[in-house]
PDB file of N, CA and C in Angstrom:
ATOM      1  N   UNK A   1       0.845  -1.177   0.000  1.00  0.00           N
ATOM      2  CA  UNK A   1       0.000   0.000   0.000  1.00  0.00           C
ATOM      3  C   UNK A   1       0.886   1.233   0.000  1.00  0.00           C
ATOM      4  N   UNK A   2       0.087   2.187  -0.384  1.00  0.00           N
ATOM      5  CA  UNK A   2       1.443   3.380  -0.761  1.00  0.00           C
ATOM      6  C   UNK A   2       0.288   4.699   0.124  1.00  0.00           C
ATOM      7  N   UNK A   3       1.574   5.477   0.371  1.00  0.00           N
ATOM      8  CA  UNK A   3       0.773   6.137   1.482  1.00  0.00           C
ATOM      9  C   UNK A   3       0.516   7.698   0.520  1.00  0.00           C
ATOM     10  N   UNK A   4      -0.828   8.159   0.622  1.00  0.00           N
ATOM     11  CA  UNK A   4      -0.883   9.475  -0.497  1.00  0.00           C
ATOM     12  C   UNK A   4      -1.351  10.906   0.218  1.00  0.00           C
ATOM     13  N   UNK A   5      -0.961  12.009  -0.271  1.00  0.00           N
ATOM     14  CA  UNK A   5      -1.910  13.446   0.414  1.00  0.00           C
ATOM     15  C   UNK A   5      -3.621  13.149  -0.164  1.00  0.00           C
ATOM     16  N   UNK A   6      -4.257  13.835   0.949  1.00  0.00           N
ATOM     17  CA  UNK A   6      -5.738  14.145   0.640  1.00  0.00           C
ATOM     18  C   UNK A   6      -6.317  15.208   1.768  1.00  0.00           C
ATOM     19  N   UNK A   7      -6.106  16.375   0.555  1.00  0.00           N
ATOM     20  CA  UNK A   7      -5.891  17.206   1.535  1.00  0.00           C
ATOM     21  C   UNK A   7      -5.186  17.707   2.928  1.00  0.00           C
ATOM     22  N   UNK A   8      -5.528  18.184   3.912  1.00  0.00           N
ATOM     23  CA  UNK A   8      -4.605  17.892   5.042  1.00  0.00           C
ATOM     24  C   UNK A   8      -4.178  16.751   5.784  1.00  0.00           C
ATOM     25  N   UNK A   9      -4.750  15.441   5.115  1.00  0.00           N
ATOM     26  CA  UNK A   9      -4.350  14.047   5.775  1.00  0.00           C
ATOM     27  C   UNK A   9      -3.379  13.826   4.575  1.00  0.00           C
ATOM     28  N   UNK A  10      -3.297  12.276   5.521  1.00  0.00           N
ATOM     29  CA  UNK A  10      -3.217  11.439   5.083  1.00  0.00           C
ATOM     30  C   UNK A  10      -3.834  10.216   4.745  1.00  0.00           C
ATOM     31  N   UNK A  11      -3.559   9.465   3.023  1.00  0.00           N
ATOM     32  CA  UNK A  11      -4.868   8.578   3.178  1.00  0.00           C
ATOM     33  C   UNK A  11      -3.364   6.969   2.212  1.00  0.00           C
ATOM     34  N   UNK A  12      -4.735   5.904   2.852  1.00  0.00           N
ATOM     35  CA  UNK A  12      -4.094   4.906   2.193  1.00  0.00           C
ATOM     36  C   UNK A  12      -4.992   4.232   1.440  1.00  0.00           C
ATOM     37  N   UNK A  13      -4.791   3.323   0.179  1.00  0.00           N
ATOM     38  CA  UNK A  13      -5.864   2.809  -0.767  1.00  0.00           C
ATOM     39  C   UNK A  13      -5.594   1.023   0.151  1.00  0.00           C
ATOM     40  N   UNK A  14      -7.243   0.874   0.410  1.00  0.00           N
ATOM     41  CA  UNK A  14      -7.382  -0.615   1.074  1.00  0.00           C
ATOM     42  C   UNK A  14      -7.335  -1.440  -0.648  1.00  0.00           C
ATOM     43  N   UNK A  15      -6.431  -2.464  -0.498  1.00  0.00           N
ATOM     44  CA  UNK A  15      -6.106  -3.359  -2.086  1.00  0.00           C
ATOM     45  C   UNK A  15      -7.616  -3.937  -1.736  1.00  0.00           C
ATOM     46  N   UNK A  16      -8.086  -4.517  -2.883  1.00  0.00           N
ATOM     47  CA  UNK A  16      -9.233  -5.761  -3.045  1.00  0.00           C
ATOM     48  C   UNK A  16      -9.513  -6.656  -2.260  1.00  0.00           C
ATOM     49  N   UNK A  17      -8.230  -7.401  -2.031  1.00  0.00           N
ATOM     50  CA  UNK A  17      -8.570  -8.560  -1.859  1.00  0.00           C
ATOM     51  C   UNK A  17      -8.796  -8.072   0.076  1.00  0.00           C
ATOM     52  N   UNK A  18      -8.209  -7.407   0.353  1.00  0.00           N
ATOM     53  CA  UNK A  18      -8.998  -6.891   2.192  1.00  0.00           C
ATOM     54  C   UNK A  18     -10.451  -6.263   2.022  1.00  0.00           C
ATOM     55  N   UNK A  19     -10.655  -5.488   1.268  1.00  0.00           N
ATOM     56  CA  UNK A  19     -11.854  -5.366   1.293  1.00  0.00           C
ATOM     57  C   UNK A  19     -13.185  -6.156   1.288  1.00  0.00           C
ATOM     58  N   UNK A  20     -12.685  -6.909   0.042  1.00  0.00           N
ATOM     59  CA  UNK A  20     -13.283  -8.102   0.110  1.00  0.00           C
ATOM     60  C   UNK A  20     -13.600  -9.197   1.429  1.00  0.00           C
ATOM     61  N   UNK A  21     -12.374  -9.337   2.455  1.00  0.00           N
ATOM     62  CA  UNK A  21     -12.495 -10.109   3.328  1.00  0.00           C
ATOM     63  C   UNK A  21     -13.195  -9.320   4.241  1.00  0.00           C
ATOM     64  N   UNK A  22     -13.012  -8.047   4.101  1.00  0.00           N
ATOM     65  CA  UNK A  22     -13.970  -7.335   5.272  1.00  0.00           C
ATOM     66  C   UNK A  22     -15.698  -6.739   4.651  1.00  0.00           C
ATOM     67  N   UNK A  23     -15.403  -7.589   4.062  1.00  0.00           N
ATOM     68  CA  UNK A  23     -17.173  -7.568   3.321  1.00  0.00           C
ATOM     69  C   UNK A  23     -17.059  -5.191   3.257  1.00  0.00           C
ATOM     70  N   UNK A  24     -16.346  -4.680   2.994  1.00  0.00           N
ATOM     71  CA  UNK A  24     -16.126  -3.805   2.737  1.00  0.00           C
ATOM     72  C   UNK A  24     -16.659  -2.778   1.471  1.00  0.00           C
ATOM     73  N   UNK A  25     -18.013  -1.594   1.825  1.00  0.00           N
ATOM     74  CA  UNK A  25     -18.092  -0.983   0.161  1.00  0.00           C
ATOM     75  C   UNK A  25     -17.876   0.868   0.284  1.00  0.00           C
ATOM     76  N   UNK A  26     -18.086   1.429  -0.507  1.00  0.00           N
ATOM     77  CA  UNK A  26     -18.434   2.915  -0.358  1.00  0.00           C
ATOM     78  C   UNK A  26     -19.286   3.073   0.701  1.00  0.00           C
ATOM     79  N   UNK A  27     -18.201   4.118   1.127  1.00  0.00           N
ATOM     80  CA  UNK A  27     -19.534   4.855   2.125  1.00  0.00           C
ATOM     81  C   UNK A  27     -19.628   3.844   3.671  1.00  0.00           C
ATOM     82  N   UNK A  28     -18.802   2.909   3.718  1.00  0.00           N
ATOM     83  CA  UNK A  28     -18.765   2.120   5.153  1.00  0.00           C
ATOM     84  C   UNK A  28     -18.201   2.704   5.987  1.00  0.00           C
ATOM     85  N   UNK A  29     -17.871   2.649   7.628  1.00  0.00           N
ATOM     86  CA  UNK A  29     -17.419   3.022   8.804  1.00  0.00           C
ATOM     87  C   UNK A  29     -16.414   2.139   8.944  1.00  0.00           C
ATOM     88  N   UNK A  30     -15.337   2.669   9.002  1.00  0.00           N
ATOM     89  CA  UNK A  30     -13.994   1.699   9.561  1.00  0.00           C
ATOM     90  C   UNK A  30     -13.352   2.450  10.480  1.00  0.00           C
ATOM     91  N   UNK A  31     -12.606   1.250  11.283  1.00  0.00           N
ATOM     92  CA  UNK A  31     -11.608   1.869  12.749  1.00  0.00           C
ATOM     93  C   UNK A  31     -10.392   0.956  12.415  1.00  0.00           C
ATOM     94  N   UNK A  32      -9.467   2.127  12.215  1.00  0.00           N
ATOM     95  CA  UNK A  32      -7.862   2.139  11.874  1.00  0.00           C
ATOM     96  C   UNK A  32      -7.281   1.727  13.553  1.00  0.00           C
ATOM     97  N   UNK A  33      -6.846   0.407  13.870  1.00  0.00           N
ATOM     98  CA  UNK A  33      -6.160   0.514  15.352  1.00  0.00           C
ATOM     99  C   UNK A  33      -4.164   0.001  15.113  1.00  0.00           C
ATOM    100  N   UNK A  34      -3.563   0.932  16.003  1.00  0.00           N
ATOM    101  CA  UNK A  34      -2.188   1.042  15.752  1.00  0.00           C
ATOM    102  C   UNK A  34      -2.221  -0.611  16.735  1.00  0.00           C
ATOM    103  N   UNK A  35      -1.667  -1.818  16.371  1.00  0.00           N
ATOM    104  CA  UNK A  35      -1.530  -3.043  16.838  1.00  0.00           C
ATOM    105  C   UNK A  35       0.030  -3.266  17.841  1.00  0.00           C
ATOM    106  N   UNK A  36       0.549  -2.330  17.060  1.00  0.00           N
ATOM    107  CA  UNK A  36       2.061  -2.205  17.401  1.00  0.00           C
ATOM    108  C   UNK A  36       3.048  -1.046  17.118  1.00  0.00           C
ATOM    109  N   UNK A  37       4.078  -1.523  16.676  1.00  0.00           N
ATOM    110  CA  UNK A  37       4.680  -0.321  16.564  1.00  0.00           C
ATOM    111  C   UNK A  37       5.063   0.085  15.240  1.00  0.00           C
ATOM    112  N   UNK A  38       4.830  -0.272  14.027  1.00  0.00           N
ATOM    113  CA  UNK A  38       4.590  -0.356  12.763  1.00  0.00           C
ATOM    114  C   UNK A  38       4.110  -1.251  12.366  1.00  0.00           C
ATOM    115  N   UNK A  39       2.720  -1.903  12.972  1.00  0.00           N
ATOM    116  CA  UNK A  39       1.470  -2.273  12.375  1.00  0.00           C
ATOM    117  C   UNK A  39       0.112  -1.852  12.802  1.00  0.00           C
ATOM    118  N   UNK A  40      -0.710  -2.221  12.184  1.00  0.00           N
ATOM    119  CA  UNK A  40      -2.447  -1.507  12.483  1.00  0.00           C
ATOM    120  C   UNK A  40      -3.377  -2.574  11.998  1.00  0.00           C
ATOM    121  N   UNK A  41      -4.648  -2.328  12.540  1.00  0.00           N
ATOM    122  CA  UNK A  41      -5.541  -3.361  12.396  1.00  0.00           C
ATOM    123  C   UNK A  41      -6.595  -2.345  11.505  1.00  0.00           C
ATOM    124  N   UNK A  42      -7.587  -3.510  10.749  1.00  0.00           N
ATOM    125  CA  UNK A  42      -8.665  -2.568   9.900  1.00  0.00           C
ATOM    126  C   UNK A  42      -9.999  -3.414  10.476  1.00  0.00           C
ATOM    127  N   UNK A  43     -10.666  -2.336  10.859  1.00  0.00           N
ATOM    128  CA  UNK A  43     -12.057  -3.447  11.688  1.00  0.00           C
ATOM    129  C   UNK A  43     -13.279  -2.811  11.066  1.00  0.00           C
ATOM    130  N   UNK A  44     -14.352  -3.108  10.528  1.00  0.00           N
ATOM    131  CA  UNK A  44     -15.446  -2.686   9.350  1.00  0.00           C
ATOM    132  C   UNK A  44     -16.673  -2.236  11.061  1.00  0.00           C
ATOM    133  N   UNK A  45     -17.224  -1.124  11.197  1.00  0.00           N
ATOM    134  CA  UNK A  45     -18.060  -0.924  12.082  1.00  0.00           C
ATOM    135  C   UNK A  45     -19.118  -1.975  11.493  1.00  0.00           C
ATOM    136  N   UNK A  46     -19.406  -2.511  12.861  1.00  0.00           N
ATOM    137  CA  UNK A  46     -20.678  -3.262  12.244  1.00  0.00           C
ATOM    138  C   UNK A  46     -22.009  -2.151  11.760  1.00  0.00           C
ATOM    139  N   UNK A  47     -22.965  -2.281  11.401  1.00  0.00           N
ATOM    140  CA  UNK A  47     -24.146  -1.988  10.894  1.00  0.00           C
ATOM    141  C   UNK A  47     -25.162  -1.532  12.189  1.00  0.00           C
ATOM    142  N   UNK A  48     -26.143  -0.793  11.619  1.00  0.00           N
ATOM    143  CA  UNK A  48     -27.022  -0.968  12.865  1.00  0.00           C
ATOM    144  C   UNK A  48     -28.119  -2.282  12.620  1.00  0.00           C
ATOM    145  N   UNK A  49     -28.276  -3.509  11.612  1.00  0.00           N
ATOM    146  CA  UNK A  49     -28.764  -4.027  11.891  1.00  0.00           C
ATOM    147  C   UNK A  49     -28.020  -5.392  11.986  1.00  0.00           C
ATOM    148  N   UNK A  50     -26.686  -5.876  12.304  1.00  0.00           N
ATOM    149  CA  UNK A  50     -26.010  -6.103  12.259  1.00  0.00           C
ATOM    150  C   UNK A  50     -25.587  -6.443  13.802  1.00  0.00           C
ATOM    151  N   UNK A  51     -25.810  -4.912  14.441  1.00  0.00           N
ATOM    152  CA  UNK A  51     -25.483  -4.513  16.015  1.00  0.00           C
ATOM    153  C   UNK A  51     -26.935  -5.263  16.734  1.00  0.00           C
ATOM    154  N   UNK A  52     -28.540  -4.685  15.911  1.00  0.00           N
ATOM    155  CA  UNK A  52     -29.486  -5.547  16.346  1.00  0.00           C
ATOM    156  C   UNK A  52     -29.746  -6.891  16.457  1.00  0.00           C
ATOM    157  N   UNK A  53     -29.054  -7.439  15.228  1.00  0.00           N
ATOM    158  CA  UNK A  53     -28.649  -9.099  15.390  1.00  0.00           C
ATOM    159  C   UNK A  53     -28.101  -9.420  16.704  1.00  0.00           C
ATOM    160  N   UNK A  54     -26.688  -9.000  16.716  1.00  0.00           N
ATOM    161  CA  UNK A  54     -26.036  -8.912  17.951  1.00  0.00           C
ATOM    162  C   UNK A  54     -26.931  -9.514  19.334  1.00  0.00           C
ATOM    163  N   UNK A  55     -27.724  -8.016  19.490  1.00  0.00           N
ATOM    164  CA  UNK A  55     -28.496  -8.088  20.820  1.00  0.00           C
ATOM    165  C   UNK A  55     -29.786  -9.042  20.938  1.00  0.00           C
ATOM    166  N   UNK A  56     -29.991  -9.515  19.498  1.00  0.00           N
ATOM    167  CA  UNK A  56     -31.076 -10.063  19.750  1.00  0.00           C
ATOM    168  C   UNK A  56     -30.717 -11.480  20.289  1.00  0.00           C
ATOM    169  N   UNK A  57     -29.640 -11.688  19.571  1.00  0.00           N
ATOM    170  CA  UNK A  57     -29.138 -13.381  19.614  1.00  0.00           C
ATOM    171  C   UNK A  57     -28.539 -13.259  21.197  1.00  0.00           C
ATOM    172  N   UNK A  58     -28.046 -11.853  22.146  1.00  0.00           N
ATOM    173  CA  UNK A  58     -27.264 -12.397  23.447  1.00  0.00           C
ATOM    174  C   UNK A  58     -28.307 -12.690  24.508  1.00  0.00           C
ATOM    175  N   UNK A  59     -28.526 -13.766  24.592  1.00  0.00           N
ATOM    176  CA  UNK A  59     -29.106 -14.301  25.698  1.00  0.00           C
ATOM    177  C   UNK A  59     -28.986 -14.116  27.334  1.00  0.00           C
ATOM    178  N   UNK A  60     -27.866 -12.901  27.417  1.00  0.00           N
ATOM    179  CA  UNK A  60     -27.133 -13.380  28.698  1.00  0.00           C
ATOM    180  C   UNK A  60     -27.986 -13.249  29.680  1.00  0.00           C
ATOM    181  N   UNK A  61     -27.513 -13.777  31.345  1.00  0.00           N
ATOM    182  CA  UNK A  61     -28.797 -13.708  32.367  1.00  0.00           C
ATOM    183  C   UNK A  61     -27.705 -12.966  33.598  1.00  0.00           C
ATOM    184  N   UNK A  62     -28.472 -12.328  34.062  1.00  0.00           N
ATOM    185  CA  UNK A  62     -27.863 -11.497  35.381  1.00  0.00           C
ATOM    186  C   UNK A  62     -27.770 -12.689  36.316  1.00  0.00           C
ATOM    187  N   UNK A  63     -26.267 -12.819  37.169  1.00  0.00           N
ATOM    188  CA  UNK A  63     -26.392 -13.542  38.624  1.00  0.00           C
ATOM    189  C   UNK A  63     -27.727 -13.534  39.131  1.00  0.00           C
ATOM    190  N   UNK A  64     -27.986 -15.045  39.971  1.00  0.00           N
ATOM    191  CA  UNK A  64     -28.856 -14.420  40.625  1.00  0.00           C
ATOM    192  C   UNK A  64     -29.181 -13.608  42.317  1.00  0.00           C
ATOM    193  N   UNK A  65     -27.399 -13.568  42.350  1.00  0.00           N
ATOM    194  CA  UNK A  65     -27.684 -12.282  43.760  1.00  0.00           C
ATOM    195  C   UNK A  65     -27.693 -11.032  43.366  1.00  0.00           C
ATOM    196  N   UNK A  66     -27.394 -10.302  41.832  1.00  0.00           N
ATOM    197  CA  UNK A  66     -27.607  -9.349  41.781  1.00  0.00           C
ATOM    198  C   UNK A  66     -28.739  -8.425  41.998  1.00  0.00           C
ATOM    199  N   UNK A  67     -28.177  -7.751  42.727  1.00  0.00           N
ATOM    200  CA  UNK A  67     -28.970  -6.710  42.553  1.00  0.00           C
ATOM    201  C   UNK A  67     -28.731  -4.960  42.720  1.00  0.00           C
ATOM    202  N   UNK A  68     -29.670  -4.274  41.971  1.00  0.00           N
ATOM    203  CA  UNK A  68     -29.414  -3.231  41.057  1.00  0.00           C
ATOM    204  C   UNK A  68     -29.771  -2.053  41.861  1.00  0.00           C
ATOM    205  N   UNK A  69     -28.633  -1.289  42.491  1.00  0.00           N
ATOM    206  CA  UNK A  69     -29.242  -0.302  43.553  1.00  0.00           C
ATOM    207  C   UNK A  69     -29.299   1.076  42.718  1.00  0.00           C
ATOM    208  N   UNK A  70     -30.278   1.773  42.456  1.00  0.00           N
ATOM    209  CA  UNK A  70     -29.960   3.440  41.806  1.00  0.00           C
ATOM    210  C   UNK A  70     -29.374   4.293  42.294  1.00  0.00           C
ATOM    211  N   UNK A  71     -29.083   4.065  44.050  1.00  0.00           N
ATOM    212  CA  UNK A  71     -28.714   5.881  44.422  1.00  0.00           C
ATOM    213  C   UNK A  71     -26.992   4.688  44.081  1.00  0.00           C
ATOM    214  N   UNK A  72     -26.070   3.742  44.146  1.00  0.00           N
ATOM    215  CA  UNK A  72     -25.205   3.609  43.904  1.00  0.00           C
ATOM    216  C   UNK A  72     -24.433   3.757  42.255  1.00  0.00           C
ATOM    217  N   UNK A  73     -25.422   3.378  41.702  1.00  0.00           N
ATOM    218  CA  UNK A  73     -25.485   3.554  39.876  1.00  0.00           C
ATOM    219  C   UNK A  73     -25.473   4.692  39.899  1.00  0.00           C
ATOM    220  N   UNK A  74     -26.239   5.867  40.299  1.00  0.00           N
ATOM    221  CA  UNK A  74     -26.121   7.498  40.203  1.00  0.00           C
ATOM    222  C   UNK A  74     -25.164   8.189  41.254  1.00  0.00           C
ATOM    223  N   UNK A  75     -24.100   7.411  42.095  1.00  0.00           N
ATOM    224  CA  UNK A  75     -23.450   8.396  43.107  1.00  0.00           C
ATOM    225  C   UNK A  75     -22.388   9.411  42.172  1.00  0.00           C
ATOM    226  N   UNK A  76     -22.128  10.284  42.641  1.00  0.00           N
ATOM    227  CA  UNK A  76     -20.672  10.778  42.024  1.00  0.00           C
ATOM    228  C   UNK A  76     -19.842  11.135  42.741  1.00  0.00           C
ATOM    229  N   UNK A  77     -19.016  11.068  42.476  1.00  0.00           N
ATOM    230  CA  UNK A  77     -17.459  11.458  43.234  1.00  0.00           C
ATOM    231  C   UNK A  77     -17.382  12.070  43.927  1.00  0.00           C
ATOM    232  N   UNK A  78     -16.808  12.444  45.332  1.00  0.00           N
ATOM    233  CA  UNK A  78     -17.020  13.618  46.111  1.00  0.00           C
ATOM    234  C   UNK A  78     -15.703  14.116  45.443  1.00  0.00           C
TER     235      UNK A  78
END
């Protein structure tokens, strides 16, 4: 990949064949993460229905000693 001006950035061209693996088109949301110290990760934002899948499929169940106090959920810092 070759690194180019665009405007006051900087930009890089994603090749095909990553795009492709990241089910990737115009106009998508991506997050650039630095992995190391001269490498980076490319992660495709999921979708919002995508994110609704997500929640629909997590089943998870609260302990059952929890329990959910409000004035501790709302304290703030002295």
């Amino acid at each position: 990949m070759q690194v180019s001006k665009w405007g006051n950035s900087l930009a890089i061209r994603i090749p095909a064949s990553v795009s492709e693996v990241l089910q990737l088109k115009e106009g998508d949301d991506i997050e650039v993460v630095v992995a190391g110290t001269r490498t980076f990760e490319i992660r495709r934002q999921p979708s919002r229905d995508e994110l609704m899948a997500q929640l629909k499929a997590y089943r998870g169940r609260l302990p059952a000693d929890f329990i959910f106090d409000r004035d501790d959920a709302n304290e703030r810092g002295a």
